[in-house]
C-alpha atoms as a PDB file:
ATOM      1  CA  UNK A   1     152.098 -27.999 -71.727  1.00  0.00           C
ATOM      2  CA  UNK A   2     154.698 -30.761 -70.192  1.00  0.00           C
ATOM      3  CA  UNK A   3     158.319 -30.678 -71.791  1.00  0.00           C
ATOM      4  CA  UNK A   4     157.679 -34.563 -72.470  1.00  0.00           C
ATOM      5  CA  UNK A   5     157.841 -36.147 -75.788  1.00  0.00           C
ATOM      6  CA  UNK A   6     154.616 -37.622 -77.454  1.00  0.00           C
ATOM      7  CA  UNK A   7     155.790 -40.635 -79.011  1.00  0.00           C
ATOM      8  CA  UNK A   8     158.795 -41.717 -76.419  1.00  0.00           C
ATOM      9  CA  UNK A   9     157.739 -40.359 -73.294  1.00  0.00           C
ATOM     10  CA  UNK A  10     161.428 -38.652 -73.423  1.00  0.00           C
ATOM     11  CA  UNK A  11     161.312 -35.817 -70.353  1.00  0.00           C
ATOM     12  CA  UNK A  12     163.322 -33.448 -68.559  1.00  0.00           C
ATOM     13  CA  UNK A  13     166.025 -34.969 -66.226  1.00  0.00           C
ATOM     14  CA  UNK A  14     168.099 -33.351 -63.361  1.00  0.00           C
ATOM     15  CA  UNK A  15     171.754 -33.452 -62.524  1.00  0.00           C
ATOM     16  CA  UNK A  16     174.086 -30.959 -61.557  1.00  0.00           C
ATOM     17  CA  UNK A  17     176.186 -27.362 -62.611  1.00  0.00           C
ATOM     18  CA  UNK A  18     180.072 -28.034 -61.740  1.00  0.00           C
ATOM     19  CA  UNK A  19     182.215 -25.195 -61.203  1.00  0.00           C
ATOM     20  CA  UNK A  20     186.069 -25.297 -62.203  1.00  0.00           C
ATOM     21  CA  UNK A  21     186.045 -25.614 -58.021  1.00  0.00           C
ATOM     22  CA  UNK A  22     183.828 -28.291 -58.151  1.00  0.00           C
ATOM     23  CA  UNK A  23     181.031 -26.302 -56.651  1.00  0.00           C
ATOM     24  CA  UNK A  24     177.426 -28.404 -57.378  1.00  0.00           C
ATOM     25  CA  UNK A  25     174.254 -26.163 -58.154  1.00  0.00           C
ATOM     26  CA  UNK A  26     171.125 -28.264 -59.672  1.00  0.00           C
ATOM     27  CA  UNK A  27     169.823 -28.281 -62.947  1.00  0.00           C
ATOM     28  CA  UNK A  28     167.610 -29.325 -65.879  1.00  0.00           C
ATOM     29  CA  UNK A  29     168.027 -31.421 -69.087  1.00  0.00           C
ATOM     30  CA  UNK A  30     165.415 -30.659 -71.152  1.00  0.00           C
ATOM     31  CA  UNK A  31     164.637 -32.993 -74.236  1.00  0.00           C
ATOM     32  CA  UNK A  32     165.213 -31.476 -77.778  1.00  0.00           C
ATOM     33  CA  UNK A  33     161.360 -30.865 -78.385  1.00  0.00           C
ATOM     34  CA  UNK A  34     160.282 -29.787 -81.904  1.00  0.00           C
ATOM     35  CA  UNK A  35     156.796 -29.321 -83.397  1.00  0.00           C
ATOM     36  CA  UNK A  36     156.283 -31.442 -86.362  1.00  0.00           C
ATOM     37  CA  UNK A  37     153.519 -32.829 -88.526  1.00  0.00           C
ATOM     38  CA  UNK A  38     153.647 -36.715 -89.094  1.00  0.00           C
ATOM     39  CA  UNK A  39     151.375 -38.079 -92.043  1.00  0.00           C
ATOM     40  CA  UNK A  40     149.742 -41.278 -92.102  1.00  0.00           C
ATOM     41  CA  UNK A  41     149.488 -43.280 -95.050  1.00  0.00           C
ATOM     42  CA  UNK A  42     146.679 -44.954 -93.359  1.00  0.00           C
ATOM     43  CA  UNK A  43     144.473 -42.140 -92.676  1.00  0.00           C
ATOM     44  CA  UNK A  44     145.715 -40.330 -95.486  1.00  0.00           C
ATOM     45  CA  UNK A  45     146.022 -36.590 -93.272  1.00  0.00           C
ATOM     46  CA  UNK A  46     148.888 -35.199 -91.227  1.00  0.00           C
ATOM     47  CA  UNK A  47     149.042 -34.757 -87.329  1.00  0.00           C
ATOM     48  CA  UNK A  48     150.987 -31.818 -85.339  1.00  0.00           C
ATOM     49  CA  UNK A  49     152.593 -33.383 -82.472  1.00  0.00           C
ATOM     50  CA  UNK A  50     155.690 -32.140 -80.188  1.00  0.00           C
ATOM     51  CA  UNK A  51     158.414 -34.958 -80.243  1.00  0.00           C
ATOM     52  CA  UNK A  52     162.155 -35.019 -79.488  1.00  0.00           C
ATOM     53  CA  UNK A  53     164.594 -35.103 -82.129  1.00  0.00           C
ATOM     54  CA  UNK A  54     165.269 -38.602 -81.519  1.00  0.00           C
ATOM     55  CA  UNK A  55     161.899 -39.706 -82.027  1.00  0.00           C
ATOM     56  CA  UNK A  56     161.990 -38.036 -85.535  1.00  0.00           C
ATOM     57  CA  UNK A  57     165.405 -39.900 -86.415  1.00  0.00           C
ATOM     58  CA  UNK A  58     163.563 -43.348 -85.209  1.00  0.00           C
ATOM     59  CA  UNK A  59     160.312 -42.554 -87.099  1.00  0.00           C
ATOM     60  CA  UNK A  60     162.134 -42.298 -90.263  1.00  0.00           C
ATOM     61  CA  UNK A  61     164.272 -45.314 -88.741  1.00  0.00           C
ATOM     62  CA  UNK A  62     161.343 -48.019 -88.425  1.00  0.00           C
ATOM     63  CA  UNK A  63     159.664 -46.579 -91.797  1.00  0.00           C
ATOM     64  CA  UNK A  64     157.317 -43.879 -91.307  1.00  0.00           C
ATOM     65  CA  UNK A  65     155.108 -43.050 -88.941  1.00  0.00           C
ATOM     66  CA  UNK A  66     152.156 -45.662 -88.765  1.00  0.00           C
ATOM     67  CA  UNK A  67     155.084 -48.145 -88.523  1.00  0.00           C
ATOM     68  CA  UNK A  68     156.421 -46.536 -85.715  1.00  0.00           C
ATOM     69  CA  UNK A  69     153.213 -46.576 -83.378  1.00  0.00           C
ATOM     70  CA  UNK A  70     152.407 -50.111 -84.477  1.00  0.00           C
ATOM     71  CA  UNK A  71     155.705 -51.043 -83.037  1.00  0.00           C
ATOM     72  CA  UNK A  72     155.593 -48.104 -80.146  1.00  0.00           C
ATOM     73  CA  UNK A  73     154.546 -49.123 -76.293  1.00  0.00           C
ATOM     74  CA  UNK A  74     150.851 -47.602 -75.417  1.00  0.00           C
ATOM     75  CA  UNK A  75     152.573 -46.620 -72.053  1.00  0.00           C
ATOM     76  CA  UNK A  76     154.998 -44.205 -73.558  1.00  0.00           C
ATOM     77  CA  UNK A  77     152.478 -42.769 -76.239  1.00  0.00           C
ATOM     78  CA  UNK A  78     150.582 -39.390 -75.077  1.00  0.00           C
ATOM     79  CA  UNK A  79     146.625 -39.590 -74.841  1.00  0.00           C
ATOM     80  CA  UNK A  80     147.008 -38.094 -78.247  1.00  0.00           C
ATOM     81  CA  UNK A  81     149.372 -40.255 -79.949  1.00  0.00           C
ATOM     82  CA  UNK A  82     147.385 -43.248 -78.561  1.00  0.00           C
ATOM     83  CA  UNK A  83     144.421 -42.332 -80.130  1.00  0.00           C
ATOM     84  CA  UNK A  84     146.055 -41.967 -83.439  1.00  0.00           C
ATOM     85  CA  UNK A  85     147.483 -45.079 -83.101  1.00  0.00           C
ATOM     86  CA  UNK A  86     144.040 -46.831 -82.640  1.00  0.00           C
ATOM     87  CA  UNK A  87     142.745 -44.909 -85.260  1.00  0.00           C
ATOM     88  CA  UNK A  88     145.496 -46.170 -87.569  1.00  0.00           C
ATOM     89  CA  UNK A  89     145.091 -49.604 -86.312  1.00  0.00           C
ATOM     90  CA  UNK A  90     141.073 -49.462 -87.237  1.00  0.00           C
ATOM     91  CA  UNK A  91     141.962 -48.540 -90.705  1.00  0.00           C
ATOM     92  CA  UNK A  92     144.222 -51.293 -91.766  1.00  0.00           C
ATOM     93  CA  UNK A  93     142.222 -53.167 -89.994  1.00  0.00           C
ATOM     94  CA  UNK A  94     139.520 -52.230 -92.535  1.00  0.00           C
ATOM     95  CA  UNK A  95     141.446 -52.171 -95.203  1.00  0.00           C
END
């Protein structure tokens, strides 16, 4: 599975080691991933998704997590996280 957020599209980025002698190796950032379980008032049922830390703070930032995707771009949502955000969209749709 990718190191790559499902809600930001937050991945790893490079850069370099430096020494106290300035020496440069490369390296990795990786993003602060944590599994997590988001729950739709919409749908009314939880979904397990790996996002960053940072996505969790702005989640609870725009006011849950149906608000989030209705405000989130479909080109940094996961196949996954797209689909729930249709999904979502269908039901208040409906509703």
């Amino acid at each position: 599975m990718a190191r790559r957020c499902e809600l930001t599209g937050k991945g790893p980025m490079s850069g370099n080691n430096v020494s106290h002698a300035k020496n440069r190796t490369r390296r990795r950032f990786l993003p602060n991933l944590n599994d997590v379980s988001l729950m739709s008032e919409a749908l009314g049922r939880t979904f397990k998704l790996k996002i960053s830390a940072a996505a969790l703070r702005s989640v609870d930032h725009r006011g849950g997590f149906d608000a989030f995707l209705a405000k989130a771009k479909d080109e940094e949502l996961s196949a996954n996280a797209l689909k729930i955000k249709k999904d979502i969209a269908k039901a208040q749709a409906a509703a």
